[in-house]
C-alpha atoms as a PDB file:
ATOM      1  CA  UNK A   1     113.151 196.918  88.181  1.00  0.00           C
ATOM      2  CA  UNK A   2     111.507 199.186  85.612  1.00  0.00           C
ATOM      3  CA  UNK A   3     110.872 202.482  86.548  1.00  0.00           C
ATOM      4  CA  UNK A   4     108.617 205.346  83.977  1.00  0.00           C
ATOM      5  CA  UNK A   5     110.323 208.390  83.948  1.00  0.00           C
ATOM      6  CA  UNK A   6     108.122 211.480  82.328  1.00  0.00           C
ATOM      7  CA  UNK A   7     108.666 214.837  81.629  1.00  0.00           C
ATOM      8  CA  UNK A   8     105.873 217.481  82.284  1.00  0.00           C
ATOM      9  CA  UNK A   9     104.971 220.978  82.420  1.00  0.00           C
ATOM     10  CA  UNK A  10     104.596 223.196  85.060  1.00  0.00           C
ATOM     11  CA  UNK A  11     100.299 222.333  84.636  1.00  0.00           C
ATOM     12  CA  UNK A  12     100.996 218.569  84.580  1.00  0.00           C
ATOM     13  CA  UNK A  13     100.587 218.033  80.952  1.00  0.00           C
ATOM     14  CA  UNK A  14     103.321 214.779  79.899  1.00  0.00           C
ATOM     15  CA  UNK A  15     105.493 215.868  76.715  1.00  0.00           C
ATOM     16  CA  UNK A  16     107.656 212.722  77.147  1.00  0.00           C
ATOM     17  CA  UNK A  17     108.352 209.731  78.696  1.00  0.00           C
ATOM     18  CA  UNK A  18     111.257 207.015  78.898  1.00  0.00           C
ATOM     19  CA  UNK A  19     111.496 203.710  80.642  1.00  0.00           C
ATOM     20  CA  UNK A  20     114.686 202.684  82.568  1.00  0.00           C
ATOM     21  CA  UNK A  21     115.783 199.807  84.480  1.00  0.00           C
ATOM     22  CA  UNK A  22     117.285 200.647  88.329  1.00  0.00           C
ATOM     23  CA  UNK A  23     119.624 197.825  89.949  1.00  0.00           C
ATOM     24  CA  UNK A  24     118.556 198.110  93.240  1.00  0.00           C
ATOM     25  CA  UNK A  25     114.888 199.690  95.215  1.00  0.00           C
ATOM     26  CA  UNK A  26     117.524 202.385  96.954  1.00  0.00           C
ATOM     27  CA  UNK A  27     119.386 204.519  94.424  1.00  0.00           C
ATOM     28  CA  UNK A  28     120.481 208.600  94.224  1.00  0.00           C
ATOM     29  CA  UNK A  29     118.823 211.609  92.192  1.00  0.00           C
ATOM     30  CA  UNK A  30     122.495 210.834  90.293  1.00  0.00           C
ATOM     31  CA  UNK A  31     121.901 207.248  89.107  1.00  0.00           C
ATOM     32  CA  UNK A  32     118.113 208.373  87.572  1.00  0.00           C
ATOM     33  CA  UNK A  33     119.892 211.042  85.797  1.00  0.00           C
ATOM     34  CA  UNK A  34     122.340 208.921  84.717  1.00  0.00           C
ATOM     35  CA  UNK A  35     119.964 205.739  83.845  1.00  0.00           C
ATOM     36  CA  UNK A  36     117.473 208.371  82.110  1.00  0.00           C
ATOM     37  CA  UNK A  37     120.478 209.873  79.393  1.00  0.00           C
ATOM     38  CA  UNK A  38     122.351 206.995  79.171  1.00  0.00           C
ATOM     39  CA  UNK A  39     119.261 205.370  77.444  1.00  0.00           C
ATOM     40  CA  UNK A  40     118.405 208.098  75.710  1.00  0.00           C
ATOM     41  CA  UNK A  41     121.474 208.193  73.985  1.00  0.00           C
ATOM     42  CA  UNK A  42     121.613 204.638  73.374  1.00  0.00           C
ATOM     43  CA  UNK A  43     118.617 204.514  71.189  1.00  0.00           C
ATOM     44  CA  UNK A  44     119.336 207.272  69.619  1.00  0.00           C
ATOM     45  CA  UNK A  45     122.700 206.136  68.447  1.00  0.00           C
ATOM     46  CA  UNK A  46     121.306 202.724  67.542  1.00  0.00           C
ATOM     47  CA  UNK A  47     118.557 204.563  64.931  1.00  0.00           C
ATOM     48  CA  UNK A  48     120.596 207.759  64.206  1.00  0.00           C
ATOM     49  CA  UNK A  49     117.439 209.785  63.223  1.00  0.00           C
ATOM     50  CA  UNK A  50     116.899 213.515  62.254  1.00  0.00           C
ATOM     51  CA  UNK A  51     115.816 214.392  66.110  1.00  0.00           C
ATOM     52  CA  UNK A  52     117.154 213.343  69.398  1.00  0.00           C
ATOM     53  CA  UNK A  53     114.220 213.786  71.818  1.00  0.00           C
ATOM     54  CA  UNK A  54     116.268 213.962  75.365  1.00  0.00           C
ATOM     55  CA  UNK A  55     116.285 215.412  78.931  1.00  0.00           C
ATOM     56  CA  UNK A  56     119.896 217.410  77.376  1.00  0.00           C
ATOM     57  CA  UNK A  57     120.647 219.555  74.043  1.00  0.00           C
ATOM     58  CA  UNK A  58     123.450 217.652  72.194  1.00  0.00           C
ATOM     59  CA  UNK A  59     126.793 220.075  71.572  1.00  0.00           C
ATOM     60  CA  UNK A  60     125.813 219.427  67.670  1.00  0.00           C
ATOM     61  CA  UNK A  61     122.165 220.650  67.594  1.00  0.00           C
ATOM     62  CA  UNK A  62     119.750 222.976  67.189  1.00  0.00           C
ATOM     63  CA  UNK A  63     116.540 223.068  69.379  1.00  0.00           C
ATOM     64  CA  UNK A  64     113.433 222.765  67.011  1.00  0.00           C
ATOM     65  CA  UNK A  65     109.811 222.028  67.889  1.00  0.00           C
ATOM     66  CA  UNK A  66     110.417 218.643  66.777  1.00  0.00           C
ATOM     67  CA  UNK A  67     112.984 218.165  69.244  1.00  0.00           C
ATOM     68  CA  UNK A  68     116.873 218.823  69.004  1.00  0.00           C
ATOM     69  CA  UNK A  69     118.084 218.569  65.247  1.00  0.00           C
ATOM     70  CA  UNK A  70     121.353 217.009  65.145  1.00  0.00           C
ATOM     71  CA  UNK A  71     123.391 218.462  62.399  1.00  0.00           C
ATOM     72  CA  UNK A  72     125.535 215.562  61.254  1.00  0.00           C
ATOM     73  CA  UNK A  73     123.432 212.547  61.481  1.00  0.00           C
ATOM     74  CA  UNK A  74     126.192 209.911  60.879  1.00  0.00           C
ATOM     75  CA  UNK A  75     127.463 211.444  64.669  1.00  0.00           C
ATOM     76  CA  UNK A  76     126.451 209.579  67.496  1.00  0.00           C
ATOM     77  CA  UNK A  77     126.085 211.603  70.911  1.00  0.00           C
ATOM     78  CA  UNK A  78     128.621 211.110  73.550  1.00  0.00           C
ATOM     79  CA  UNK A  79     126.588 209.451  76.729  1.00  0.00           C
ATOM     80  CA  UNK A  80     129.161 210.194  79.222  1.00  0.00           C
ATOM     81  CA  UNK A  81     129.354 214.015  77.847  1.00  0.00           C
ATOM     82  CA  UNK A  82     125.915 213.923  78.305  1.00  0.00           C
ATOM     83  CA  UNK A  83     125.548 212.663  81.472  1.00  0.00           C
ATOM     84  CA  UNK A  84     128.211 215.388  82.858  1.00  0.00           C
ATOM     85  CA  UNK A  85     125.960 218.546  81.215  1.00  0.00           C
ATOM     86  CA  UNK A  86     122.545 216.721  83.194  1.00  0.00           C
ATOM     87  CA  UNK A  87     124.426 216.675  86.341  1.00  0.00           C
ATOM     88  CA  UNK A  88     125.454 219.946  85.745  1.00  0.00           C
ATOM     89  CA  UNK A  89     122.001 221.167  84.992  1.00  0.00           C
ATOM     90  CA  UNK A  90     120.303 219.323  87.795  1.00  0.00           C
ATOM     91  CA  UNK A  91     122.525 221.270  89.919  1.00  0.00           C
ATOM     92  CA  UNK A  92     122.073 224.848  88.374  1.00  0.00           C
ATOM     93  CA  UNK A  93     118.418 224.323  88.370  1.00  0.00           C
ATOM     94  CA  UNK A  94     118.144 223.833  84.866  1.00  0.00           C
ATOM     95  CA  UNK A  95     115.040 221.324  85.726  1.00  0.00           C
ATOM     96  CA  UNK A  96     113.909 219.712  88.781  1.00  0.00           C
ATOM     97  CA  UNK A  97     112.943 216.182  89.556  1.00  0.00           C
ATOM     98  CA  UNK A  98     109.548 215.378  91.283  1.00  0.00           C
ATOM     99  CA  UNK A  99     109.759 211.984  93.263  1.00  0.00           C
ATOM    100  CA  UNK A 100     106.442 211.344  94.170  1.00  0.00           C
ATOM    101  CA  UNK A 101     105.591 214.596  94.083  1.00  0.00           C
ATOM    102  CA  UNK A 102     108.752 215.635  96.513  1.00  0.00           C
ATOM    103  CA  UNK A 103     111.518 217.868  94.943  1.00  0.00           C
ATOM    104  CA  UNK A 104     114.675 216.284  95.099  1.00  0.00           C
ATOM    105  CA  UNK A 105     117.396 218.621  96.306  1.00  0.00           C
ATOM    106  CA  UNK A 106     120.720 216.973  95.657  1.00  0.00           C
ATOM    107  CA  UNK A 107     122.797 214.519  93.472  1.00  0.00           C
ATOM    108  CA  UNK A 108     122.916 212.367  95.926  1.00  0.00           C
ATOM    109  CA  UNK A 109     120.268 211.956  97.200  1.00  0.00           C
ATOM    110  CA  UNK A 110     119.174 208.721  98.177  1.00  0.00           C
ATOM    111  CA  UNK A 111     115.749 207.926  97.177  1.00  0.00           C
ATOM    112  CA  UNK A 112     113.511 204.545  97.754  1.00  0.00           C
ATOM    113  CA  UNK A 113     112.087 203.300  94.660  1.00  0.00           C
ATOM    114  CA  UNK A 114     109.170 200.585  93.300  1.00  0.00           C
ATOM    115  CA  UNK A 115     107.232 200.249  90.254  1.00  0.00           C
ATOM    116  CA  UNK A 116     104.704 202.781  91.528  1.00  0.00           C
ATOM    117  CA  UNK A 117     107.058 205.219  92.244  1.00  0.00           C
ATOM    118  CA  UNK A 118     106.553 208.795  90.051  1.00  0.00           C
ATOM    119  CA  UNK A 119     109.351 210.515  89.028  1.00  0.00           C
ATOM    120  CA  UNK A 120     109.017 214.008  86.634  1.00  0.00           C
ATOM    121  CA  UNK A 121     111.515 216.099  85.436  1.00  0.00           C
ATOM    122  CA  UNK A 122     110.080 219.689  84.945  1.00  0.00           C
ATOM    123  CA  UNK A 123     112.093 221.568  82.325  1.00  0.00           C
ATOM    124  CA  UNK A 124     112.688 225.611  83.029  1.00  0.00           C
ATOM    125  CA  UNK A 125     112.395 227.055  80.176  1.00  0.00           C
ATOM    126  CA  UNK A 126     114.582 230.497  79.809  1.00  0.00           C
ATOM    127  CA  UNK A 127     112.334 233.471  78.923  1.00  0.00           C
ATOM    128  CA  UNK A 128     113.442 235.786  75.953  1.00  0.00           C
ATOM    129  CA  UNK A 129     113.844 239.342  76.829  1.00  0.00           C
ATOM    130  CA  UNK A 130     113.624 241.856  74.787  1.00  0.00           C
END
């Protein structure tokens, strides 16, 4: 099964979304994160382009508007590494995930799933102080 994962702002407004496929109707909060990065990786790594565009910063990049600029281009992003610093975010509230519009509170989580299903990530964004 397909499932449309988006990310939005606190207002609603959709900066991205990604399409993944789930295995089964019941899976965890951990296996979304997991299915989310792990493609975002993938077609990253199979294009290798100036911006990676993904739920996690890469180790080698620098946050633009554009997205995260990777600075050695012929590099391809770890998944697994990136899977570990989502979980790790997810957990230190780095974003939330909206499942039908009910926070989820926990890796594992089990959650229900169909086509219909909505599930946002809303990114906190740290505030500069001065």
């Amino acid at each position: 099964m397909e499932l449309i994962l988006k990310d939005i702002t606190f207002t609603g407004d959709i900066l991205n979304q990604i399409t993944i496929a789930v295995k089964n109707e019941r899976t965890t909060v951990k296996e979304l994160i997991a299915a989310r990065v792990e493609a975002e990786v993938e077609a990253y790594n199979k294009k290798l382009p100036e911006y990676f565009n993904g739920l996690i910063q890469p180790t080698n990049a620098e946050k633009t508007l554009n997205g995260f600029k990777i600075r050695d281009r012929k590099q391809k992003i770890d998944v697994e590494k990136q899977v570990l610093i989502a979980y790790d975010a997810f957990q230190k509230n780095g974003y939330f995930i909206l499942i039908d519009d009910q926070q989820a509170d926990d890796l594992e989580q089990e959650v229900l799933v169909n086509k219909s299903t909505e599930i946002n990530f809303v990114k906190l964004t740290q505030l500069v102080g001065g």
